[in-house]
Protein backbone atom coordinates (compact mmCIF):
# COMPACT_ATOMS: atom_id res chain seq x y z
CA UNK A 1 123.48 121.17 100.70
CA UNK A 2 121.97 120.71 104.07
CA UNK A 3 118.43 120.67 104.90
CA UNK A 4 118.03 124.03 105.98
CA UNK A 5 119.16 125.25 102.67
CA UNK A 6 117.20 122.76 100.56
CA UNK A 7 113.70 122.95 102.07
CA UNK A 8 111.75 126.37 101.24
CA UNK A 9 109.72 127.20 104.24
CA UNK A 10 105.81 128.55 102.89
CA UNK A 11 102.88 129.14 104.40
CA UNK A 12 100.75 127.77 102.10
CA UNK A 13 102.88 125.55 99.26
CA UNK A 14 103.98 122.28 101.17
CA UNK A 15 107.11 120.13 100.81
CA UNK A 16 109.02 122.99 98.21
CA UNK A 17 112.49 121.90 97.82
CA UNK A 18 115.30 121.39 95.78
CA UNK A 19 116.26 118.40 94.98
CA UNK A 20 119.48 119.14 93.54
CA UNK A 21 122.84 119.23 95.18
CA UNK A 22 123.59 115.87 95.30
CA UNK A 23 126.87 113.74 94.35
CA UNK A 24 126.45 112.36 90.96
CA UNK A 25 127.99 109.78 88.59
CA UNK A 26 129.35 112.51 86.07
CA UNK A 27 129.87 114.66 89.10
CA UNK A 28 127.40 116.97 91.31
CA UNK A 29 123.77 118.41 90.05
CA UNK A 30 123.53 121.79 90.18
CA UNK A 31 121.63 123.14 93.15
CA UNK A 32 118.25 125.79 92.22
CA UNK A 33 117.79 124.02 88.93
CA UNK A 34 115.36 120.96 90.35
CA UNK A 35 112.61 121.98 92.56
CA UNK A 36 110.10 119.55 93.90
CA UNK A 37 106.91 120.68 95.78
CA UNK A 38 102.96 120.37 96.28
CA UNK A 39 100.37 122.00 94.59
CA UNK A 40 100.29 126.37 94.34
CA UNK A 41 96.16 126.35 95.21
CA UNK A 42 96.51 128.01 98.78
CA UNK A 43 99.94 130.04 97.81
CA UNK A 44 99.97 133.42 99.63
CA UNK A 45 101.66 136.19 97.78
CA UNK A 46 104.89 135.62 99.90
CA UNK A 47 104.96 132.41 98.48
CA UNK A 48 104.85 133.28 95.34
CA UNK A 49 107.22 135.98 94.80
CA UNK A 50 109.22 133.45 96.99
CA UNK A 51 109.08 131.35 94.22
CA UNK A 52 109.04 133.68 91.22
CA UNK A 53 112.93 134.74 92.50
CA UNK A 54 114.01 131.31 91.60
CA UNK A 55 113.20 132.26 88.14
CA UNK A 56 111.65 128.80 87.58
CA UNK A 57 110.79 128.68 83.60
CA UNK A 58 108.92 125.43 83.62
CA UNK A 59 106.45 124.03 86.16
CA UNK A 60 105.44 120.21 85.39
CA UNK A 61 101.49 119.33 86.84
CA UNK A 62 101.51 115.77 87.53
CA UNK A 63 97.84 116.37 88.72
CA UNK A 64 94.92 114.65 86.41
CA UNK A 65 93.07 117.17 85.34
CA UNK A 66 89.91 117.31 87.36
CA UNK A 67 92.86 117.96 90.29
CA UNK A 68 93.78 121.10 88.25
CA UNK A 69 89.98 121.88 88.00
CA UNK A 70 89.38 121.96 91.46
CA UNK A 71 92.37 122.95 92.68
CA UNK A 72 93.72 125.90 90.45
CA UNK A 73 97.56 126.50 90.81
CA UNK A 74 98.23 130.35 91.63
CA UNK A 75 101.11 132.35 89.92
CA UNK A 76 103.16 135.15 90.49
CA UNK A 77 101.52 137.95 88.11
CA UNK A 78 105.39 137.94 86.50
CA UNK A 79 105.32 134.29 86.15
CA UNK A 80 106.06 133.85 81.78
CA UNK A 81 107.27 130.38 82.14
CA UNK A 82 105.37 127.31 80.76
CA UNK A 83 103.06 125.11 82.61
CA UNK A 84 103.17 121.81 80.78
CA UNK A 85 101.01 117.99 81.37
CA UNK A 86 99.65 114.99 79.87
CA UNK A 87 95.73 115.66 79.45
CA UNK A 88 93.69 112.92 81.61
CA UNK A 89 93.24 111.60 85.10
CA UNK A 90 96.87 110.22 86.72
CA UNK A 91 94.99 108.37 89.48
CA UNK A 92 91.91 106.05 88.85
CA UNK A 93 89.66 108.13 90.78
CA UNK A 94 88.82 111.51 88.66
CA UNK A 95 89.65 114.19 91.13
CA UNK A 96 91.50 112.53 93.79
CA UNK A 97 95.43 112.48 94.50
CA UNK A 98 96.94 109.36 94.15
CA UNK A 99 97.42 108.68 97.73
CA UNK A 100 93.81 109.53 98.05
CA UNK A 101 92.90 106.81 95.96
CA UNK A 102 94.83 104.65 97.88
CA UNK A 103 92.82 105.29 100.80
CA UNK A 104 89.07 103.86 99.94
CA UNK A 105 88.61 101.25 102.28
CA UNK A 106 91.23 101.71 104.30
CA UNK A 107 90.84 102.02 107.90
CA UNK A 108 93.73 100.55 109.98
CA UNK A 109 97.88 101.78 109.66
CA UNK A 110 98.41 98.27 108.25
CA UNK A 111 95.23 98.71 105.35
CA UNK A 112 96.84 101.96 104.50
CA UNK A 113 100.71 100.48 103.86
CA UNK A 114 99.14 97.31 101.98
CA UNK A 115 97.28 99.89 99.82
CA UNK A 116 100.32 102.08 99.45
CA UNK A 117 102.05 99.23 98.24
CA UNK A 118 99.60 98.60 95.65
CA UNK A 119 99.50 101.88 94.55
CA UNK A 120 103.29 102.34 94.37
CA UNK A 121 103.01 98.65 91.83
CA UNK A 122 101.29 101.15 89.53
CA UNK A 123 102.42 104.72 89.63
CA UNK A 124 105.75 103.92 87.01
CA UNK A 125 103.39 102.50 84.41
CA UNK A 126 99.97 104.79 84.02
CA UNK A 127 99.59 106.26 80.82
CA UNK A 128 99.14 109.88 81.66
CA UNK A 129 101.13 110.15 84.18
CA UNK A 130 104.51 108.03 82.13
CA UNK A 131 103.39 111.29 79.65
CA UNK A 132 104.28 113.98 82.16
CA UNK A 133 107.31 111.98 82.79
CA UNK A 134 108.14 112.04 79.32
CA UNK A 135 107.76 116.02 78.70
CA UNK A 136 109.65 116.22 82.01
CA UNK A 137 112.94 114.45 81.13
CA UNK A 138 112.75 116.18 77.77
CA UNK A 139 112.87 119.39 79.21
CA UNK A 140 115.77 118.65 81.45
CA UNK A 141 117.69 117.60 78.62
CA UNK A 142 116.62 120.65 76.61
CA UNK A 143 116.12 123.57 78.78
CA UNK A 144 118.93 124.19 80.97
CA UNK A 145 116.64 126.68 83.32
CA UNK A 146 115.23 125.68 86.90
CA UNK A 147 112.08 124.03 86.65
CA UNK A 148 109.53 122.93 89.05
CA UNK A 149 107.89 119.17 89.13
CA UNK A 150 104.84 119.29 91.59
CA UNK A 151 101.59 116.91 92.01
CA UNK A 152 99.00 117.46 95.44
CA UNK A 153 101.18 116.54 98.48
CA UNK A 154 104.40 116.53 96.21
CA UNK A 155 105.42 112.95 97.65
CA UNK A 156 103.94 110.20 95.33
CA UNK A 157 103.80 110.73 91.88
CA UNK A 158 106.60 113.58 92.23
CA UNK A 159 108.98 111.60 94.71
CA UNK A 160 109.14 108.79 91.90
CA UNK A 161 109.98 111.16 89.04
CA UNK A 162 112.67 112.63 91.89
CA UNK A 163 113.77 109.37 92.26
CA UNK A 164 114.18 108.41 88.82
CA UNK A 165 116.00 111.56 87.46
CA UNK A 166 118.42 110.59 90.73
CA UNK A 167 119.15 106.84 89.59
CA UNK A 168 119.20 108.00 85.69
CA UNK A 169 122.48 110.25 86.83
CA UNK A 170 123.87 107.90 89.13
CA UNK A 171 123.53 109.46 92.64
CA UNK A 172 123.78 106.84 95.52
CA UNK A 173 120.69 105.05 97.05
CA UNK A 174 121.16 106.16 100.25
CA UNK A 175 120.51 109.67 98.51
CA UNK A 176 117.79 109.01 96.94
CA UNK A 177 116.02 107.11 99.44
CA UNK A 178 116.99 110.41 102.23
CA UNK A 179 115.85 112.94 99.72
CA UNK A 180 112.29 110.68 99.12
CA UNK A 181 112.13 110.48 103.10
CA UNK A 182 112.24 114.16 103.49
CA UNK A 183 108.79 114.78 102.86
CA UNK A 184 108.38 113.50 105.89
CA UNK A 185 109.95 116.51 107.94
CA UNK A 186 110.38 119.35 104.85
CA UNK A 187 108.65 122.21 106.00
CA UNK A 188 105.46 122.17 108.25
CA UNK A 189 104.62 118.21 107.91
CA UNK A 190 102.34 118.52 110.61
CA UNK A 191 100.51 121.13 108.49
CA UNK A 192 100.46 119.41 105.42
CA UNK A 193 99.42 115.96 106.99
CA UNK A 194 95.90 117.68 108.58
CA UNK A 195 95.32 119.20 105.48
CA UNK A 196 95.84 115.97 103.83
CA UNK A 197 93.81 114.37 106.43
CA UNK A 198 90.91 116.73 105.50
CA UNK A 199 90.80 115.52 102.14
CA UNK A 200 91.07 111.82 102.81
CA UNK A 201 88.21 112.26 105.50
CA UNK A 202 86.06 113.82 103.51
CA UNK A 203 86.43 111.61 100.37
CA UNK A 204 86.19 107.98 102.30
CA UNK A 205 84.44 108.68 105.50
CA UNK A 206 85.84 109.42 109.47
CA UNK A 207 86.15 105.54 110.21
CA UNK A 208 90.13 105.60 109.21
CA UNK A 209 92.11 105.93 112.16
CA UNK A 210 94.66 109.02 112.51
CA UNK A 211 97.99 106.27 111.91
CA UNK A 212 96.05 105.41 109.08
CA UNK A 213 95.91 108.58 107.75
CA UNK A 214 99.75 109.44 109.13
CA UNK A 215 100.53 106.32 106.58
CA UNK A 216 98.65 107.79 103.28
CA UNK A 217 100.15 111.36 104.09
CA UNK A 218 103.97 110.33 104.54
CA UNK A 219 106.24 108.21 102.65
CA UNK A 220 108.26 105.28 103.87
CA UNK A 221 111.27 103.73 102.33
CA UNK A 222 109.38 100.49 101.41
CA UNK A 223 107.14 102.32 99.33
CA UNK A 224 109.73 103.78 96.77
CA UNK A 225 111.63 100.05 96.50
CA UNK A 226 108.28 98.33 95.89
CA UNK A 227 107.79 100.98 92.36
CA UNK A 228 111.40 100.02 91.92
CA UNK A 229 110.93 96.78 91.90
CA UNK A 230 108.75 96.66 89.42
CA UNK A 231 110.34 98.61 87.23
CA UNK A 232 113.24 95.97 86.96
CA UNK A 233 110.43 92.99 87.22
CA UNK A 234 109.22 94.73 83.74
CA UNK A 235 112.06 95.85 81.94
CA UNK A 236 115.06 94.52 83.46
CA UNK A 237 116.63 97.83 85.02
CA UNK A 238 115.96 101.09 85.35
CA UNK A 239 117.38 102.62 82.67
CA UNK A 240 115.70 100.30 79.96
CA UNK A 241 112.55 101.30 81.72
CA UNK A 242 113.44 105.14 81.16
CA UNK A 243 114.44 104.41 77.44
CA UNK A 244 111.31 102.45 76.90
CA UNK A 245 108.82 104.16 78.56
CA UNK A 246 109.98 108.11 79.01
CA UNK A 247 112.43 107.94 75.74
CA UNK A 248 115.61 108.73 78.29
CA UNK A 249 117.92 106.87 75.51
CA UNK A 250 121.84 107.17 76.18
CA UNK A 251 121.82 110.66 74.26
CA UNK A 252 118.98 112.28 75.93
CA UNK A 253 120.60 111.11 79.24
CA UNK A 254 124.01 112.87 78.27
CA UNK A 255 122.00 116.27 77.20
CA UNK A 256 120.91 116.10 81.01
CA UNK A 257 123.86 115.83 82.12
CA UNK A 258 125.15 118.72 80.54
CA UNK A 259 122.74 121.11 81.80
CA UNK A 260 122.54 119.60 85.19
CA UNK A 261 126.07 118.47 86.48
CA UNK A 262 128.27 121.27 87.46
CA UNK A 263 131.77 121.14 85.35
């Protein structure tokens, strides 16, 4: 797949893409089955008949759920799939993103990578949102349809599951690091990174600068290797992590092959 066929353009759902496509251990995922995106709350109806022809069956919320309180997901009228989450809060801070809560007291480029750093320490290991994780790898191993995975900005907390369902079926780093990077340019960053900057603003006051707020509202390569990291610090690789923590053991990993790799 190439870009232009992998990135959804929207007016008002940000960073929708499939994340699919790509070379594989057992051989290549399927493309339209794994779809990756931000949050539905501004969706025009273009949108979402856009999506409702992908005939997604099950959406995954990695919001907490003051996010879904305040920020209500739309659906297509036709939509009869299942919307499924962990109940609680997936970032400290009831009602903020996680990259939101990253930003209190940041005010300088450098503040915001040191607390992106921090943040990324965490993200593989809080409770609620390891529980979304959970229903999410279940599903792939027992629902062959296209689902969706989506959190605020669809780059944090939905770039790591990305990431993880890539390293679980074996596709190279390079791939996995490109297809995390391409929040950066999927769609109309520029777009999503004011409306970002909006929220951060308002939350922790105008004294950030706007590279500061570029940082919190992008994703860079260091950021995904530091969550890594600690996955292997704490359980040695990544798939021990993924039997451990998400229940991913060697046969639920083979059931997602089967409905993901094309024969």
């Amino acid at each position: 797949m190439t870009i232009d066929t992998r990135v959804l353009g929207m007016s008002g759902i940000h960073n929708f893409r499939d994340y699919g496509g790509y070379a594989a251990q057992a051989g290549r995922i399927r493309s339209g089955l794994l779809w990756r995106s931000g949050q539905h709350s501004e969706a025009t109806a273009a949108d979402l008949a856009q999506v409702h022809d992908l005939r997604i069956a099950t959406v995954f919320d990695l919001r907490g759920d003051s996010e879904r309180s305040a920020n209500p997901c739309l659906r297509h009228p036709e939509f009869a799939g299942k919307v499924l989450f962990h109940p609680g809060e997936t970032a400290s801070a009831a009602g903020r993103a996680a990259h939101e809560e990253a930003a209190r007291g940041v005010k300088t480029a450098d503040d915001a990578r040191a607390a992106m750093h921090l943040l990324y320490e965490t993200l593989p290991f809080r409770p609620v949102l390891v529980g979304t994780y959970r229903l999410y790898m279940r599903a792939l191993a027992e629902r062959p349809e296209p689902s969706l995975l989506h959190c605020l900005a669809g780059k944090d907390r939905t770039g790591l599951a990305a990431a993880l369902v890539h390293n679980l079926l074996g596709v190279h780093a390079d791939d996995i690091m490109a297809d995390y990077l391409l929040t950066n340019t999927a769609g109309n960053a520029e777009t999503r990174i004011e409306a970002g900057a909006r929220h951060v603003r308002e939350g922790f006051g105008v004294a950030m600068d706007d590279a500061a707020v570029r940082v919190l509202m992008s994703v860079e390569a260091p950021f995904l290797e530091t969550a890594f990291a600690k996955i292997r610090e704490g359980h040695g690789s990544v798939e021990a992590y993924a039997a451990d923590m998400l229940g991913v053991t060697p046969p639920v990993l083979a059931a997602i092959e089967r409905n993901l790799i094309a024969p």
